[in-house]
PDB file of N, CA and C in Angstrom:
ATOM      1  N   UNK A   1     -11.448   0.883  -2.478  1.00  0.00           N
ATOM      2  CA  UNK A   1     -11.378   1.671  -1.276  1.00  0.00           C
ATOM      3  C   UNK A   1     -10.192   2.605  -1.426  1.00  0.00           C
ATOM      4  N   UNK A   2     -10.297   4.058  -1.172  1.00  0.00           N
ATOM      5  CA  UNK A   2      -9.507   4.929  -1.037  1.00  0.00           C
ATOM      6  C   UNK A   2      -9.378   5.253   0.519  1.00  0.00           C
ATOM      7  N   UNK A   3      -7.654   5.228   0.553  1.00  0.00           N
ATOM      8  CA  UNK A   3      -7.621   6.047   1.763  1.00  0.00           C
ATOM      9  C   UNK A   3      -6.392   6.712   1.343  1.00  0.00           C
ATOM     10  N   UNK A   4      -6.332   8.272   2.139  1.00  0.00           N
ATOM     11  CA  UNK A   4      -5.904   9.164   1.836  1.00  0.00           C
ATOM     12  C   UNK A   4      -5.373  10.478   3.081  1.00  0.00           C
ATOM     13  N   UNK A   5      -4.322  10.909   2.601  1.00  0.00           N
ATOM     14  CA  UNK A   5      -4.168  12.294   3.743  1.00  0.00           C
ATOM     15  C   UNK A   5      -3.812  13.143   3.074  1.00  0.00           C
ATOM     16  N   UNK A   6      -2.785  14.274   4.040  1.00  0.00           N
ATOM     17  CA  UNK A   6      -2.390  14.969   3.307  1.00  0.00           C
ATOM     18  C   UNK A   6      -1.227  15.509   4.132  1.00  0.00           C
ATOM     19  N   UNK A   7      -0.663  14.471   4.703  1.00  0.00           N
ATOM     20  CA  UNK A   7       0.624  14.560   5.574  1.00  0.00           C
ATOM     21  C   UNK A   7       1.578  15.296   4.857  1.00  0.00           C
ATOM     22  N   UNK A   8       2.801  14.856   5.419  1.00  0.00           N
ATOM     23  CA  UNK A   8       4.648  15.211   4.509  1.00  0.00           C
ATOM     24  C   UNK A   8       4.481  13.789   2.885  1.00  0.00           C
ATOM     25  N   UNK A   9       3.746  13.404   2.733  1.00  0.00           N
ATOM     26  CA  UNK A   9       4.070  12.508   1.474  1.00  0.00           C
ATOM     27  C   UNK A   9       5.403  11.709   2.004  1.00  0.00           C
ATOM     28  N   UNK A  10       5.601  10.597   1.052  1.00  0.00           N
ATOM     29  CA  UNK A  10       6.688   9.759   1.127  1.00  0.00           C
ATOM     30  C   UNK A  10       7.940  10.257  -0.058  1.00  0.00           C
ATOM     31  N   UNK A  11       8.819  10.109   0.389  1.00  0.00           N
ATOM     32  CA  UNK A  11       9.931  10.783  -0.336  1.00  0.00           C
ATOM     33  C   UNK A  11      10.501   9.657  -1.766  1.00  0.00           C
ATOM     34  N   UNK A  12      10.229  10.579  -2.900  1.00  0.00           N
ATOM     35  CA  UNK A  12      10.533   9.636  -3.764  1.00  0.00           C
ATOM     36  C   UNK A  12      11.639   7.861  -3.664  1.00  0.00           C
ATOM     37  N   UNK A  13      12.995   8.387  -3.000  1.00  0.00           N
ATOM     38  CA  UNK A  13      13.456   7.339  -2.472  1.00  0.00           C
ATOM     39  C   UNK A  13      13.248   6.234  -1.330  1.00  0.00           C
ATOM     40  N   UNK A  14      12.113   6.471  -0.810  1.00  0.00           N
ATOM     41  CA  UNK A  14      11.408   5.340   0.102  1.00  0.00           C
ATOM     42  C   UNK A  14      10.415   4.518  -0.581  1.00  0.00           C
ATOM     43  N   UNK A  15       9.582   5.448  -1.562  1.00  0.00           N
ATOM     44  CA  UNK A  15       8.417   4.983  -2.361  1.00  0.00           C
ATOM     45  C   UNK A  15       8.582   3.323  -2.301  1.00  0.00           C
ATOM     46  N   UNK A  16       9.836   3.064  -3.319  1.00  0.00           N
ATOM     47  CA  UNK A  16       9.583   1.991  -4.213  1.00  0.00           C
ATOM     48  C   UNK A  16       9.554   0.966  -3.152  1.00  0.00           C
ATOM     49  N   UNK A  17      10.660   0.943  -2.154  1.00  0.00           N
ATOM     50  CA  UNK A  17      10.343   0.068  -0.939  1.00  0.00           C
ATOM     51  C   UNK A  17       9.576  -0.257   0.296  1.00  0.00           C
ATOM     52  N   UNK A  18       8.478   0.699  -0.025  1.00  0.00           N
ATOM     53  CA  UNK A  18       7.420   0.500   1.446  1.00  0.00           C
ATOM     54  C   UNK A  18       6.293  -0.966   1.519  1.00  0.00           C
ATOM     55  N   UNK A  19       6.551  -1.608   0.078  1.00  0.00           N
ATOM     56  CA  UNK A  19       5.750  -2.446   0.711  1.00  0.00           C
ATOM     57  C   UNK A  19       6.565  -3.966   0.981  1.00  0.00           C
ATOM     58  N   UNK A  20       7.748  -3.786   0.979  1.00  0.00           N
ATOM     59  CA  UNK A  20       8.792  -4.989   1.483  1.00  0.00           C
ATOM     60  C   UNK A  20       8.519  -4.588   2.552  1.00  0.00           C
ATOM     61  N   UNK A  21       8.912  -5.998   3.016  1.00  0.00           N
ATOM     62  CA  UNK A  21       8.521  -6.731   4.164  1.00  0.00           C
ATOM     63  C   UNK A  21       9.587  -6.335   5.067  1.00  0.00           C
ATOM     64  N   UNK A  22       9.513  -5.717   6.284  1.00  0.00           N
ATOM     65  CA  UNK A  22      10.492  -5.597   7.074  1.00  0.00           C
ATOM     66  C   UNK A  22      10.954  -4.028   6.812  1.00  0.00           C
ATOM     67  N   UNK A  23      10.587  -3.371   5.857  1.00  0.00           N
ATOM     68  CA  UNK A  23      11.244  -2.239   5.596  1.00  0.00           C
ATOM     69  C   UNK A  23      10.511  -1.137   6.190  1.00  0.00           C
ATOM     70  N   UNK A  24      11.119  -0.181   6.765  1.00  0.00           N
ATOM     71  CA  UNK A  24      10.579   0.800   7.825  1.00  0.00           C
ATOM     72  C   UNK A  24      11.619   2.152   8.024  1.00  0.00           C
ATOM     73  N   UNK A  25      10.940   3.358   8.076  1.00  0.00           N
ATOM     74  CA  UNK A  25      11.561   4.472   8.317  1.00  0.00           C
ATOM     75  C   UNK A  25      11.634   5.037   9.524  1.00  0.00           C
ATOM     76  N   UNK A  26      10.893   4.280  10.451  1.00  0.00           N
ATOM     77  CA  UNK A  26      10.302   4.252  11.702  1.00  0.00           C
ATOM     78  C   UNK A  26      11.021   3.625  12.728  1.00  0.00           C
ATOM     79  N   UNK A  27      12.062   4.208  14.001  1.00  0.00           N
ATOM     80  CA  UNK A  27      12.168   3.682  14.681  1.00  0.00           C
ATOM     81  C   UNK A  27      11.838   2.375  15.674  1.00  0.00           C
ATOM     82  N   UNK A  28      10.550   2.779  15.798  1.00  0.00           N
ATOM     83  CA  UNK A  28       9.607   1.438  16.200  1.00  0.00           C
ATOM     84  C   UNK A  28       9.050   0.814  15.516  1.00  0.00           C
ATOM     85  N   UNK A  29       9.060   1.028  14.420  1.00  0.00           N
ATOM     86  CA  UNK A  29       8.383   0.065  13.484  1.00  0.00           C
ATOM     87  C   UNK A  29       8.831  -1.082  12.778  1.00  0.00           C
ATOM     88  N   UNK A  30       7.958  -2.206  12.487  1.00  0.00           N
ATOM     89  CA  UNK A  30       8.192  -3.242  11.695  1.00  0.00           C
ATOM     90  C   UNK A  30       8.540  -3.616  10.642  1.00  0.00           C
ATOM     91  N   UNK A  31       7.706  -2.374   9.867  1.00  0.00           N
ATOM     92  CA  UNK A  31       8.030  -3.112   8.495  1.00  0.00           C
ATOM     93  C   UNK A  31       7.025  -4.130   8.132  1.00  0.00           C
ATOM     94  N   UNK A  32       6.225  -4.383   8.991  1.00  0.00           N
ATOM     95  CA  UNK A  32       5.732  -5.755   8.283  1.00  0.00           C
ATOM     96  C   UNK A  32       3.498  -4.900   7.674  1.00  0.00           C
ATOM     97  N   UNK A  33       3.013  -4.201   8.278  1.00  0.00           N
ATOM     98  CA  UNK A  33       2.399  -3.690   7.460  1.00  0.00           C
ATOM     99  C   UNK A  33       1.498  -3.284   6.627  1.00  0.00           C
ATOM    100  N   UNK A  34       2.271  -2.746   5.581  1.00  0.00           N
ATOM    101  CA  UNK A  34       1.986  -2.602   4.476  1.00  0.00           C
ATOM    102  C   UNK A  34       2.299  -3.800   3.549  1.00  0.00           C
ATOM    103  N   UNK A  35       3.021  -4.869   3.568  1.00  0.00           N
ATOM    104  CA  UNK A  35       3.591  -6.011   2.958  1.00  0.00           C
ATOM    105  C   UNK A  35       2.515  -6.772   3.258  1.00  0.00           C
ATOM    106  N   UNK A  36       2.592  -6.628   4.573  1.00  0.00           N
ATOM    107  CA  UNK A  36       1.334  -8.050   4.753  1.00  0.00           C
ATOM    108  C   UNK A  36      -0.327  -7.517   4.216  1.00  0.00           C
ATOM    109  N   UNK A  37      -0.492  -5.916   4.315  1.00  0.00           N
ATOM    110  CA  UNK A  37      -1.946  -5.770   3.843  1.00  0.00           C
ATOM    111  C   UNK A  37      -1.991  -6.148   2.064  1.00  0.00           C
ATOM    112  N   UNK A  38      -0.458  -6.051   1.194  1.00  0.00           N
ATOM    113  CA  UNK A  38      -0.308  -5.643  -0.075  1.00  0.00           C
ATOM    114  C   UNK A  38      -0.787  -7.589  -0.136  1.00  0.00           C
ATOM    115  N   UNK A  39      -0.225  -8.236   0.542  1.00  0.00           N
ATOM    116  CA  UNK A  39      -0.103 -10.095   0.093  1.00  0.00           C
ATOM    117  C   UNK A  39      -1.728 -10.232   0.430  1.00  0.00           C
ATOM    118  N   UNK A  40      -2.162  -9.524   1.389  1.00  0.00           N
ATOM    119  CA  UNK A  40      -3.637 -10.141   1.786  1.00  0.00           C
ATOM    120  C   UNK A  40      -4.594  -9.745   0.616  1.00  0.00           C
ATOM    121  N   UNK A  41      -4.465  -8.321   0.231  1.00  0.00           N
ATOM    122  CA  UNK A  41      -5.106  -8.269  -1.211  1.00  0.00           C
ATOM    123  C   UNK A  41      -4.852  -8.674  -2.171  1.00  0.00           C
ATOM    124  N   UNK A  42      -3.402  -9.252  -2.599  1.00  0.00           N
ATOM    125  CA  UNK A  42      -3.340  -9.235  -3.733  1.00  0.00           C
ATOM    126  C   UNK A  42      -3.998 -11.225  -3.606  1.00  0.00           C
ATOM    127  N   UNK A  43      -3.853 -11.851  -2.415  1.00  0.00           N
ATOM    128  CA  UNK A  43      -4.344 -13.023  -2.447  1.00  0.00           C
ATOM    129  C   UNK A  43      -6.196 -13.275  -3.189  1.00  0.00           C
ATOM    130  N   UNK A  44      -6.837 -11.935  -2.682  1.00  0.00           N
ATOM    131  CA  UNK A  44      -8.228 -11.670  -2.792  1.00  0.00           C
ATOM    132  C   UNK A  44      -8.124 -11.560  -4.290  1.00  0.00           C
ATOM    133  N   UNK A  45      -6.582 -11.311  -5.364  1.00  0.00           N
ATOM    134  CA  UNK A  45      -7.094 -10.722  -6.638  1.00  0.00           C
ATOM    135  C   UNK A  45      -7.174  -9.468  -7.029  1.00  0.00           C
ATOM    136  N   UNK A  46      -6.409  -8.741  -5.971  1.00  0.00           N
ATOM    137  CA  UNK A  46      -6.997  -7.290  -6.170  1.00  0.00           C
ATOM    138  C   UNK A  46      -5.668  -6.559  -6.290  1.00  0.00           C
ATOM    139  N   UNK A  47      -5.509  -5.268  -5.990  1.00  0.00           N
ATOM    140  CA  UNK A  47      -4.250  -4.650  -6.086  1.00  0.00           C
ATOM    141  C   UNK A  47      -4.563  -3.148  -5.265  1.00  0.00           C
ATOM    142  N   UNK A  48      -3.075  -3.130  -4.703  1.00  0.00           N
ATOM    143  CA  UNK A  48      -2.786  -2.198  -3.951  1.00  0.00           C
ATOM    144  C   UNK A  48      -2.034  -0.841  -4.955  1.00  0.00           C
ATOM    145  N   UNK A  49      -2.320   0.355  -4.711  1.00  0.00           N
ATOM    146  CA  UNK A  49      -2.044   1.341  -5.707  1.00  0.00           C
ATOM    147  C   UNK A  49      -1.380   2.413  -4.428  1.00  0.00           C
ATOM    148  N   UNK A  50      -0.076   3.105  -4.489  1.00  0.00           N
ATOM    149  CA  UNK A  50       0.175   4.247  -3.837  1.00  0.00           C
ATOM    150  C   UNK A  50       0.412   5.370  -4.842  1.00  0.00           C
ATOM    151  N   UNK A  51       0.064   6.675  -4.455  1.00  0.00           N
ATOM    152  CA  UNK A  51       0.386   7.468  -5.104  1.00  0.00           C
ATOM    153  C   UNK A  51       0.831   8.388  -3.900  1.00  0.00           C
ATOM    154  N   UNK A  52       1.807   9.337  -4.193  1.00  0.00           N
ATOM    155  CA  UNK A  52       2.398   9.964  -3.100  1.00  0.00           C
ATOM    156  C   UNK A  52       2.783  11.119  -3.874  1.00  0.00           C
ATOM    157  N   UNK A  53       2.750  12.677  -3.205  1.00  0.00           N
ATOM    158  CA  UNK A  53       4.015  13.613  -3.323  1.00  0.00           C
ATOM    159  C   UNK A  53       4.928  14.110  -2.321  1.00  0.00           C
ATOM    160  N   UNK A  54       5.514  14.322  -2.459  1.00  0.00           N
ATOM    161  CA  UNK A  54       5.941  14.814  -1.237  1.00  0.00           C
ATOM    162  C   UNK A  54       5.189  16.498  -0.579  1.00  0.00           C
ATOM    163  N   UNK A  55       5.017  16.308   0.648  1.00  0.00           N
ATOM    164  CA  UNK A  55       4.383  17.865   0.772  1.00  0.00           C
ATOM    165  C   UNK A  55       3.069  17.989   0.649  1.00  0.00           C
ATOM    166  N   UNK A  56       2.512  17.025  -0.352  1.00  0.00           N
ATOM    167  CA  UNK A  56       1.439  16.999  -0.684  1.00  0.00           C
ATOM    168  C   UNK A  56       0.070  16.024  -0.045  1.00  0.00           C
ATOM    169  N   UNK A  57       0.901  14.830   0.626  1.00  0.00           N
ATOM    170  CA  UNK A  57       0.397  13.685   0.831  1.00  0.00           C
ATOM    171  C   UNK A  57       0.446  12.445   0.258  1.00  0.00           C
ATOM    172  N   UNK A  58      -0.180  11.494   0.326  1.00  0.00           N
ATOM    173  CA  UNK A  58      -0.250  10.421  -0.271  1.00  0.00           C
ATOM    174  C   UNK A  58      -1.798   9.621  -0.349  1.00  0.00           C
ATOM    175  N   UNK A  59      -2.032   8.677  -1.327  1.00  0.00           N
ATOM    176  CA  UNK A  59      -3.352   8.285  -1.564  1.00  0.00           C
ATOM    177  C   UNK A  59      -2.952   6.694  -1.783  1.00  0.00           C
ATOM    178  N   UNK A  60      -3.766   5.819  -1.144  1.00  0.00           N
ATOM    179  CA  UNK A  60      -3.485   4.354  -1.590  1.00  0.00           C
ATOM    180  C   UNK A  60      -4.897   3.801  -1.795  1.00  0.00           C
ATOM    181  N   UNK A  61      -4.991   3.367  -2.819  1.00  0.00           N
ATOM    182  CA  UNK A  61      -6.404   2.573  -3.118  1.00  0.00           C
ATOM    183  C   UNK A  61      -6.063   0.985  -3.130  1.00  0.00           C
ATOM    184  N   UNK A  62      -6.917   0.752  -2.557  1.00  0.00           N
ATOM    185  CA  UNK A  62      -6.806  -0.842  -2.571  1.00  0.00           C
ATOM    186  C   UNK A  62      -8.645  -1.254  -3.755  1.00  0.00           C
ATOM    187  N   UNK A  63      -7.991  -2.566  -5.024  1.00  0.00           N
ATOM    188  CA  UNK A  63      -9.088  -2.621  -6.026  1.00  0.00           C
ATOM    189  C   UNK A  63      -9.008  -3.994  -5.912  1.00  0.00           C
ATOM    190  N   UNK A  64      -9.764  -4.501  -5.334  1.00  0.00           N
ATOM    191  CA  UNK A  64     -10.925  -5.993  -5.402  1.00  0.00           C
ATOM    192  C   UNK A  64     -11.705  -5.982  -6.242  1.00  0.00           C
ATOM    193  N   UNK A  65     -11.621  -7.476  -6.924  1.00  0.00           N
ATOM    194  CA  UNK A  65     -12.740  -7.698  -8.280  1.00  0.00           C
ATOM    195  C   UNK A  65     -14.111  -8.227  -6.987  1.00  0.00           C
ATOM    196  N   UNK A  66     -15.222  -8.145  -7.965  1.00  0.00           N
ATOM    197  CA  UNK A  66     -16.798  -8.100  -7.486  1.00  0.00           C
ATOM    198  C   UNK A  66     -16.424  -9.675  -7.449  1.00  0.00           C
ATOM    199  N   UNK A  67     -17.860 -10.069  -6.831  1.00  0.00           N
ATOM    200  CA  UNK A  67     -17.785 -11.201  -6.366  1.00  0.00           C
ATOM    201  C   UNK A  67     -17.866 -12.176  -7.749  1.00  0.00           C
ATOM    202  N   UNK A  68     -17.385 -12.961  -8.055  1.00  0.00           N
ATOM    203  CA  UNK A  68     -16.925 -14.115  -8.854  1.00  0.00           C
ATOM    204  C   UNK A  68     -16.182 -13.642 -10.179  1.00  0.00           C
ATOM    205  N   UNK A  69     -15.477 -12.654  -9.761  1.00  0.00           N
ATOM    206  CA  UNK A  69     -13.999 -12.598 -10.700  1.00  0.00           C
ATOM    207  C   UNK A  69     -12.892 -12.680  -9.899  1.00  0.00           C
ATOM    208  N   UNK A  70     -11.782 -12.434 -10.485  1.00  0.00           N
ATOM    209  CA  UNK A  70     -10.239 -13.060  -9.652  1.00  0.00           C
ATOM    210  C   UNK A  70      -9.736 -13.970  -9.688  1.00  0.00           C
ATOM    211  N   UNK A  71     -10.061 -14.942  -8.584  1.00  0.00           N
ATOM    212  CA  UNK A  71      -9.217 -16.199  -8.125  1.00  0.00           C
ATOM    213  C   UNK A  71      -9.874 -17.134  -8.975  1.00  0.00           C
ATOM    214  N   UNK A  72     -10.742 -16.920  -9.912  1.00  0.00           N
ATOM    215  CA  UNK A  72     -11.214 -18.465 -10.765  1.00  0.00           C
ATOM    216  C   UNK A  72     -12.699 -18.645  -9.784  1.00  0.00           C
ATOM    217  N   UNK A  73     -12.960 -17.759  -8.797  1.00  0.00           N
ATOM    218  CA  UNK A  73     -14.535 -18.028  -8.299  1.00  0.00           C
ATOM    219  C   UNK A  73     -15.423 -18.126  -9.400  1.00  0.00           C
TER     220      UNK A  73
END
């Protein structure tokens, strides 16, 4: 699954930390997320991918194996 925009992008120095837990650029925000969607896939076996520019937007694919690869199914 791709999802995608084409907002302000994330600024190289936020990148590496958006998917810790608690970490947020956002006044109101949590932090919690992107951490918790990154643990729920990666539990499924799969992996979370960001790609970002700045200016440009950003793209995150999330990749799940088919049914009976991954976890030893």
């Amino acid at each position: 699954m791709v999802v995608a925009d084409t907002g302000a992008g994330i600024p190289p120095d936020v990148l590496p930390r958006i998917l810790d837990l608690y970490f947020t650029t956002k006044a109101d925000g949590t932090g919690v997320g992107l951490a918790v969607t990154q643990q729920i896939v990666t539990a499924h076996g799969g992996t979370l991918e960001v790609d970002s520019r700045v200016g440009a937007g950003t793209t995150m694919t999330v990749r799940l194996p088919s049914s009976g690869e991954g976890r030893g199914a």
